[in-house]
Protein backbone atom coordinates (compact mmCIF):
# COMPACT_ATOMS: atom_id res chain seq x y z
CA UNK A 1 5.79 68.61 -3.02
CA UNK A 2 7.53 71.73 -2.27
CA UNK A 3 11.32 71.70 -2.36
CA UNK A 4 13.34 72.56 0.72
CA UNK A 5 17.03 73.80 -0.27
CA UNK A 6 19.18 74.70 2.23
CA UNK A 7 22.90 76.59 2.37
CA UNK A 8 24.80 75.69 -1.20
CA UNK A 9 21.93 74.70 -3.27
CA UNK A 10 21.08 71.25 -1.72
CA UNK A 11 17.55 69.51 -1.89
CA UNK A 12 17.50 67.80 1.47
CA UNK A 13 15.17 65.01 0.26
CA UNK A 14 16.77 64.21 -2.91
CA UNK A 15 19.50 63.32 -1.37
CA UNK A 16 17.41 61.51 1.54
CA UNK A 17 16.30 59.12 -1.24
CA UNK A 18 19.56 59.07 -2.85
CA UNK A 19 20.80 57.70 0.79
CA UNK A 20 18.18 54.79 0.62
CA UNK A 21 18.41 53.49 -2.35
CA UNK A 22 22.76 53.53 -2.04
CA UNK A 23 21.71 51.78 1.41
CA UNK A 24 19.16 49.62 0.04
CA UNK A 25 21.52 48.96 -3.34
CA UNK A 26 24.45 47.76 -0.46
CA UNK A 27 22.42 45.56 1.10
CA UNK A 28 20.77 43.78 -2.09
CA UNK A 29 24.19 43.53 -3.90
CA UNK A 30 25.61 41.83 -0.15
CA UNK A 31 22.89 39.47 -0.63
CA UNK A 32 23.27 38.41 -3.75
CA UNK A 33 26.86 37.81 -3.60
CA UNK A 34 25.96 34.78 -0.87
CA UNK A 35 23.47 32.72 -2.42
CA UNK A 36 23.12 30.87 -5.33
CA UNK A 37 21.55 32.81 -8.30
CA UNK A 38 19.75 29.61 -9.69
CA UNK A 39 18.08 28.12 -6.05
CA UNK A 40 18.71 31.53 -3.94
CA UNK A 41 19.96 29.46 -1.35
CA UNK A 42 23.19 29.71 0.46
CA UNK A 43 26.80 28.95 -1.11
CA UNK A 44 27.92 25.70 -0.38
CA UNK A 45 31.86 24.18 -0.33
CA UNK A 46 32.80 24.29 -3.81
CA UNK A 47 30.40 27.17 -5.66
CA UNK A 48 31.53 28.46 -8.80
CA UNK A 49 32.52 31.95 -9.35
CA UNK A 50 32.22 32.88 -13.02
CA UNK A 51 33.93 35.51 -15.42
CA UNK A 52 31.01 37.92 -14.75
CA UNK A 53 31.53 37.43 -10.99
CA UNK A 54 28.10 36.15 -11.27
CA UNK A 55 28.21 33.37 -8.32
CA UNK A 56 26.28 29.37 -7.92
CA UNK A 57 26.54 26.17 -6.42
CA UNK A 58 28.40 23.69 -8.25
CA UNK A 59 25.32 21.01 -9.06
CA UNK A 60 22.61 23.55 -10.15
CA UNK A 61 25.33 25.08 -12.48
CA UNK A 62 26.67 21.95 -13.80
CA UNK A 63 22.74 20.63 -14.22
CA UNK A 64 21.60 23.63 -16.05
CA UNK A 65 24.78 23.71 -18.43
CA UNK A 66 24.96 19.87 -18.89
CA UNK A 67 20.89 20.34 -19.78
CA UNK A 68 21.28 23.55 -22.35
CA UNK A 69 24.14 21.74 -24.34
CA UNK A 70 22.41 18.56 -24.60
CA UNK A 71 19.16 19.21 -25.12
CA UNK A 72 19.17 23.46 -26.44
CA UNK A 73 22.88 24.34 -27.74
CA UNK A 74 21.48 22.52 -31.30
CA UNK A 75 18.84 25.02 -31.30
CA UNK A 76 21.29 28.01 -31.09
CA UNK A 77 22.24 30.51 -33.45
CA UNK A 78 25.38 30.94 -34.90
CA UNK A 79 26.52 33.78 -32.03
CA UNK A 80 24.80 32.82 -29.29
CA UNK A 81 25.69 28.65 -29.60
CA UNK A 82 28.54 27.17 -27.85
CA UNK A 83 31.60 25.50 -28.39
CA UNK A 84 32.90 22.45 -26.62
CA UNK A 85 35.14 24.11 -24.50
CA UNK A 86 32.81 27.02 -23.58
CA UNK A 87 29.94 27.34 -21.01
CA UNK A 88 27.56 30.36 -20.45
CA UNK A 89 26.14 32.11 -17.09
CA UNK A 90 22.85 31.40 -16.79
CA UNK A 91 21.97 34.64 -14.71
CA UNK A 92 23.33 37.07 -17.41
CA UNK A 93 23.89 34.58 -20.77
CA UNK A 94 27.70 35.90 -20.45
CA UNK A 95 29.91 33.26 -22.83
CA UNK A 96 33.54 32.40 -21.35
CA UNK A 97 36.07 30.18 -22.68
CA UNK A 98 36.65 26.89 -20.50
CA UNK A 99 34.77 24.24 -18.52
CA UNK A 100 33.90 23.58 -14.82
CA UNK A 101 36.78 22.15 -12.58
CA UNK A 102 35.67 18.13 -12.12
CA UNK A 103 35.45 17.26 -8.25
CA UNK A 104 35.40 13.61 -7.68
CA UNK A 105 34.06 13.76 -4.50
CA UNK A 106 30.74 15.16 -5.90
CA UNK A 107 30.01 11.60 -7.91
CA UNK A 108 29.14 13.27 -10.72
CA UNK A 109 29.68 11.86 -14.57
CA UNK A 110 32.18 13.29 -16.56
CA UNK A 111 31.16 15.19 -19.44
CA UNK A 112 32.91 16.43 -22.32
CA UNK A 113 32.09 20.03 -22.55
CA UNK A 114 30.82 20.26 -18.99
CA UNK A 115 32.89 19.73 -16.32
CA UNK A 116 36.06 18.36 -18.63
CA UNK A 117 37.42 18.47 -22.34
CA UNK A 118 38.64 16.27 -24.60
CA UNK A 119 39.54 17.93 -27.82
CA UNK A 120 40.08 14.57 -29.89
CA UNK A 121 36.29 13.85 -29.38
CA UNK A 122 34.29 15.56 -31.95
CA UNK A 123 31.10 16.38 -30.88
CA UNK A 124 28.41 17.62 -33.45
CA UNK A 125 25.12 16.84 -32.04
CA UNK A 126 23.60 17.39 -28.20
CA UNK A 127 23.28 13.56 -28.27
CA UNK A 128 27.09 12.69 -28.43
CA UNK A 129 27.10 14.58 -25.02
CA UNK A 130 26.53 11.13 -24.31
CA UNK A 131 29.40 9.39 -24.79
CA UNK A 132 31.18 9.53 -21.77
CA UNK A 133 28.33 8.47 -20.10
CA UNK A 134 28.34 4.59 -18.98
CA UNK A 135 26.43 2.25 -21.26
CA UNK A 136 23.16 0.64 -20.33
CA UNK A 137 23.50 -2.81 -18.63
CA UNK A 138 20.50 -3.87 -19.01
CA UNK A 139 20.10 -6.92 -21.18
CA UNK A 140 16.69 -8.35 -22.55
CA UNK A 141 16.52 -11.90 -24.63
CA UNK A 142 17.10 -12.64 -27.79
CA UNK A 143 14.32 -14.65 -29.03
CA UNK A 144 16.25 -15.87 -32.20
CA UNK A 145 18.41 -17.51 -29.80
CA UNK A 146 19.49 -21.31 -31.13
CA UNK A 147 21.74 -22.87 -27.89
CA UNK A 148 22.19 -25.69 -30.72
CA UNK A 149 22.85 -23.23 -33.76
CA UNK A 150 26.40 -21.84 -35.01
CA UNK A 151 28.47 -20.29 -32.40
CA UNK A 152 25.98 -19.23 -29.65
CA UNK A 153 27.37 -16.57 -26.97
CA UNK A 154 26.28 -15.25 -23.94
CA UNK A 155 25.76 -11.26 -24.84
CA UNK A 156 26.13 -9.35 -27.79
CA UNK A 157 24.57 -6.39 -29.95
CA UNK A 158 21.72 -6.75 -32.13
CA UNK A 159 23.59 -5.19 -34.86
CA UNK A 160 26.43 -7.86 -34.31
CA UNK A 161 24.87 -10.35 -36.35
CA UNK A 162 25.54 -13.25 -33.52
CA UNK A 163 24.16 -16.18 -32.07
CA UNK A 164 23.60 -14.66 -28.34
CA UNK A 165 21.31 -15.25 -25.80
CA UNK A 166 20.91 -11.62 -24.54
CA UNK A 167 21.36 -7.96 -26.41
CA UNK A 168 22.90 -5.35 -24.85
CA UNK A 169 20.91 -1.60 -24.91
CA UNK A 170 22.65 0.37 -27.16
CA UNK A 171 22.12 3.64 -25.19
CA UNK A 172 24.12 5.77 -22.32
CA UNK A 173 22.90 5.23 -19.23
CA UNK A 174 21.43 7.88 -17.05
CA UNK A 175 20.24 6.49 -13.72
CA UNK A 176 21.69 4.36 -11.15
CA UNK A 177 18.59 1.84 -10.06
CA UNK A 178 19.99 1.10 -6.82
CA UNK A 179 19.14 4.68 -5.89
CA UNK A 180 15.54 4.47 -7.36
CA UNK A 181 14.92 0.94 -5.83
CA UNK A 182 15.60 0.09 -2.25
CA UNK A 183 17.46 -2.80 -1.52
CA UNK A 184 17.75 -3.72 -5.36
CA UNK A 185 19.76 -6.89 -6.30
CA UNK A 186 22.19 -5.39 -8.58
CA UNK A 187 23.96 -2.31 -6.70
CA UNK A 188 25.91 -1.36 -10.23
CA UNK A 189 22.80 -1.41 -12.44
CA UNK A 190 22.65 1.61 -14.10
CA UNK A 191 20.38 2.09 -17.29
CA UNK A 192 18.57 4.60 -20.01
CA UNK A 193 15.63 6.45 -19.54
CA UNK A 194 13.55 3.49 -21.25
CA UNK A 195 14.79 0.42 -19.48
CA UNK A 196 14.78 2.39 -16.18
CA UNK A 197 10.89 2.85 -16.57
CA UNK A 198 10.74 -0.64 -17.57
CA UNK A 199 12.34 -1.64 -14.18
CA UNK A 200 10.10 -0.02 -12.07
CA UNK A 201 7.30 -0.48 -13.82
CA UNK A 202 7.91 -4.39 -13.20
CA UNK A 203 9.03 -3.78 -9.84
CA UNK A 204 5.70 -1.36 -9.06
CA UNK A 205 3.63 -4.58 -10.53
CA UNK A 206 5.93 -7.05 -8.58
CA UNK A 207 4.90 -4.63 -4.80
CA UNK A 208 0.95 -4.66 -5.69
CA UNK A 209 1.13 -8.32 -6.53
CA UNK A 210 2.74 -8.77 -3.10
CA UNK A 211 -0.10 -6.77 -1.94
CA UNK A 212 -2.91 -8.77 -3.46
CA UNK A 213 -1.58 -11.75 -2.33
CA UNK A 214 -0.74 -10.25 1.24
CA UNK A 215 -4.82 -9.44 1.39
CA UNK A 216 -6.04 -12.84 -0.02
CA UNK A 217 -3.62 -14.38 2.29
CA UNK A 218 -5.62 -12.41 5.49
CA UNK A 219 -8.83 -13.07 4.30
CA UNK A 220 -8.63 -16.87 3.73
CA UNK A 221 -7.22 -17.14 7.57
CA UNK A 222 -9.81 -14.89 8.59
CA UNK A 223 -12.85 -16.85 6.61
CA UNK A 224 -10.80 -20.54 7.45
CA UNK A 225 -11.04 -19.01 10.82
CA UNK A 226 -14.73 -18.11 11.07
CA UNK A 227 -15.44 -21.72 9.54
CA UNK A 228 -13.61 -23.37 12.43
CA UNK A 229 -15.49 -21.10 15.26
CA UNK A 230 -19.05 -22.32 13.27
CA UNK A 231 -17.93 -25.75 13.78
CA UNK A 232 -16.96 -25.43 17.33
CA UNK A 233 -20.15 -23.64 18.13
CA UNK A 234 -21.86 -26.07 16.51
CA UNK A 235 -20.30 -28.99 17.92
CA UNK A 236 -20.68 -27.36 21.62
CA UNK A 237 -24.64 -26.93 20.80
CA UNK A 238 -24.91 -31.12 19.70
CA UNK A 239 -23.02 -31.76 22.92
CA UNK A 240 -25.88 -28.98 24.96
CA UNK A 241 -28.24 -30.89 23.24
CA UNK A 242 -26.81 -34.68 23.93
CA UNK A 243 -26.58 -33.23 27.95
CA UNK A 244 -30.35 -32.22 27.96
CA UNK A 245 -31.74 -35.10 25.90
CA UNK A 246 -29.54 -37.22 28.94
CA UNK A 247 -31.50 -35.18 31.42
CA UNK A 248 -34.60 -35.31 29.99
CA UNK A 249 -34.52 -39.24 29.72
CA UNK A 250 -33.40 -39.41 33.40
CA UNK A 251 -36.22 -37.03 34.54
CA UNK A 252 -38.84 -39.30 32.55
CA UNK A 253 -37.52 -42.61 34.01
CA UNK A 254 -38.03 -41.27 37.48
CA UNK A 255 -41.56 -39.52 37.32
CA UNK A 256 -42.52 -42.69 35.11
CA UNK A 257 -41.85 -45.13 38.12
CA UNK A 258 -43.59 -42.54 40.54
CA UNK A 259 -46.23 -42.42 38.21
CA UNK A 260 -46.68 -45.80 38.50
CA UNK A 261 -46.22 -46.32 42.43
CA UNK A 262 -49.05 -43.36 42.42
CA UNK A 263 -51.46 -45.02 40.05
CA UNK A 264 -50.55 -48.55 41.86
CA UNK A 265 -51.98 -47.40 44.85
CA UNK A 266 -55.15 -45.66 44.66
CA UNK A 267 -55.38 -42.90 42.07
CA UNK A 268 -56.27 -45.02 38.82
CA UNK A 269 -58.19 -47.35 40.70
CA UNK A 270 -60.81 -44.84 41.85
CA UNK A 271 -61.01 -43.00 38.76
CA UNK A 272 -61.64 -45.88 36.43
CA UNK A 273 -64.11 -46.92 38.76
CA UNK A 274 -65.87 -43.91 38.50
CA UNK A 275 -65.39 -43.67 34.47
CA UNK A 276 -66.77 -46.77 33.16
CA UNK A 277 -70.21 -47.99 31.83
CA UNK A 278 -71.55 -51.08 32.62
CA UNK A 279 -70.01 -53.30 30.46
CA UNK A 280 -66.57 -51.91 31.65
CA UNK A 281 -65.41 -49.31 29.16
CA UNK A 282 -63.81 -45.98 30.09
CA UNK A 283 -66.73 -43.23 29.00
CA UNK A 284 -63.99 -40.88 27.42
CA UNK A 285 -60.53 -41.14 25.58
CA UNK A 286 -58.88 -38.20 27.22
CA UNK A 287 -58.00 -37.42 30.64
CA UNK A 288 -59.76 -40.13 32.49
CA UNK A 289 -59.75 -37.34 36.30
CA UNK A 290 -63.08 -36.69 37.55
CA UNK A 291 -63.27 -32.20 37.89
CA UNK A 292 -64.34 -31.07 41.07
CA UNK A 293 -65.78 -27.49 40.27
CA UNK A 294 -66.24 -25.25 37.76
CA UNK A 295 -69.38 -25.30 35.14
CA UNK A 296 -68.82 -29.25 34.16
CA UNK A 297 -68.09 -29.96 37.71
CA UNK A 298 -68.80 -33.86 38.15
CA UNK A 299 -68.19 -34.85 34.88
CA UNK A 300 -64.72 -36.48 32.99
CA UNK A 301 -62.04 -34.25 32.55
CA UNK A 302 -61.38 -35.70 28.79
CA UNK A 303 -58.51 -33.48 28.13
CA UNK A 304 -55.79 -34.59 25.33
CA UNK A 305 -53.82 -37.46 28.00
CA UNK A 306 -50.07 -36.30 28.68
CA UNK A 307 -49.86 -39.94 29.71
CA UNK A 308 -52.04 -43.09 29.15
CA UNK A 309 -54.83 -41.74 31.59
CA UNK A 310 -53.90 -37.86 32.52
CA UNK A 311 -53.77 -34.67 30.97
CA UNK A 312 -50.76 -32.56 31.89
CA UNK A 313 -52.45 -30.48 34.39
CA UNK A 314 -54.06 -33.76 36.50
CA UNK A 315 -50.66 -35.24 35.94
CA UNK A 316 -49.06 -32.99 37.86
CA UNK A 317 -51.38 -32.85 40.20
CA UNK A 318 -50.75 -36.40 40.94
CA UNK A 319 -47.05 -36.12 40.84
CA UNK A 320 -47.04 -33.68 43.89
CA UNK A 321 -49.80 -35.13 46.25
CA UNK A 322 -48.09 -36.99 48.82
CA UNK A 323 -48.32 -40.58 48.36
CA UNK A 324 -51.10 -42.68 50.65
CA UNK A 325 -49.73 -45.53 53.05
């Protein structure tokens, strides 16, 4: 690119660019000094301004130094480890002398070396961090236990030596159950890493029992349910079928005395007449009706009898031709 100088020696686009990036640098550094440099979100009440005017939010900072002495400081050289009383930036790895102020309103633990200092505790490990943490309430059986031996108690310690009933966890505890467990019984129960898992493991078991029987409790009612609706649908068909056996019975009684009125009068008379040899007995077993066309006209009906002397079809017959006076 060609250069374009004007009066006194100036490159006009040098010092273009230089305007940027001084513009660009402004706005970057105004940026930065209102957020947190560990989330990048906005300062909250409370931040922390540190030696190398390096700025956070009070919990991220006091999480990631509470985390790097317990768990990282032991790892440290001799230079670059810290001291009780000293904390580090975590943007720029900066060392200062002095803790984090402790805000009680922020229901956070106190820690030695964190966000207060005790000189008369003598901490040498990442795990004595722990110390001024609460101890773990949660108490498991003894199963030693003699409630007729030598001076039983309620709780103790398993490296007490005594008769008790319960132990206590020797660790710090670390979570607050009531928070991890709605609605949980105890409101103060607060536990280690190990018996916290073991509480909601038993209380994940406790929910999908709950569940299983929640689901076998629905489908009993629904199959008890489905038995009971057989039953009344089968009751309600023997009660159809009583009513039409009743009607049937009725219907039988009455064409049965018609019937007989019918073959009282004239019918049966004429047609055993007409279907008997000479010594009196009837030519054919079935339908004892004389047919009056077709190819067999003439001769006996002998159809299978719906009665003593009819088929069905003569029977019927009968049953609607008006009776003779």
């Amino acid at each position: 690119m060609s250069k374009y100088n004007i009066e006194g020696g100036i490159d006009f686009f040098s010092e273009l660019y230089k305007s940027l990036d001084i513009e660009e640098n402004d706005q970057k550094t105004e940026a930065d000094n209102n957020v947190c440099l560990i989330t990048n979100k906005p300062l909250e009440d409370k931040f922390v301004k540190l030696e190398c005017d390096h700025k956070f939010n009070y919990i991220p900072l006091f999480n990631d130094i509470k985390n790097h002495k317990q768990k990282f400081n032991h790892m440290e050289g001799g230079n670059t480890k810290l001291k009780t009383n000293e904390i580090r930036c975590p943007y720029c790895r900066n060392k200062q002398v002095g803790v984090l102020p402790y805000y009680e309103d922020l229901i956070l633990n106190k820690v030695n070396g964190v966000n207060f200092y005790d000189p008369s505790l003598n901490i040498s490990s990442c795990n004595d961090y722990k110390l001024n943490l609460p101890k773990c309430k949660y108490l498991y059986p003894n199963l030693e236990y003699n409630a007729d031996g030598k001076n039983p108690v309620e709780i103790g310690t398993t490296y007490s030596g005594k008769n008790c009933k319960f132990f206590t966890c020797m660790y710090s505890a670390q979570y607050n159950i009531s928070q991890l467990i709605p609605n949980y019984h105890d409101a103060e129960m607060v536990t280690c890493c190990s018996h916290k898992n073991k509480i909601l493991k038993e209380y994940n078991l406790e929910l999908k029992n709950k569940a299983k029987e929640e689901a076998k409790k629905i489908k009993d009612e629904a199959k008890q349910k489905a038995i009971e609706e057989k039953e009344k649908a089968k009751e309600k068909k023997k009660k159809e079928k009583e009513e039409n056996s009743k009607g049937e019975k009725k219907y039988v009684k009455k064409n049965k005395t018609k019937e007989n009125v019918i073959i009282g009068s004239v019918t049966i008379e004429h047609s055993l007449t007409n279907n008997v040899d000479a010594s009196n007995n009837i030519l054919n077993s079935g339908c004892i009706e004389i047919l009056k066309s077709g190819n067999k006209k003439g001769s006996q009906c002998g159809a299978k009898k719906h009665d003593d002397y009819r088929c069905k079809r003569h029977f019927n017959l009968l049953i609607d031709k008006p009776l003779h006076t």
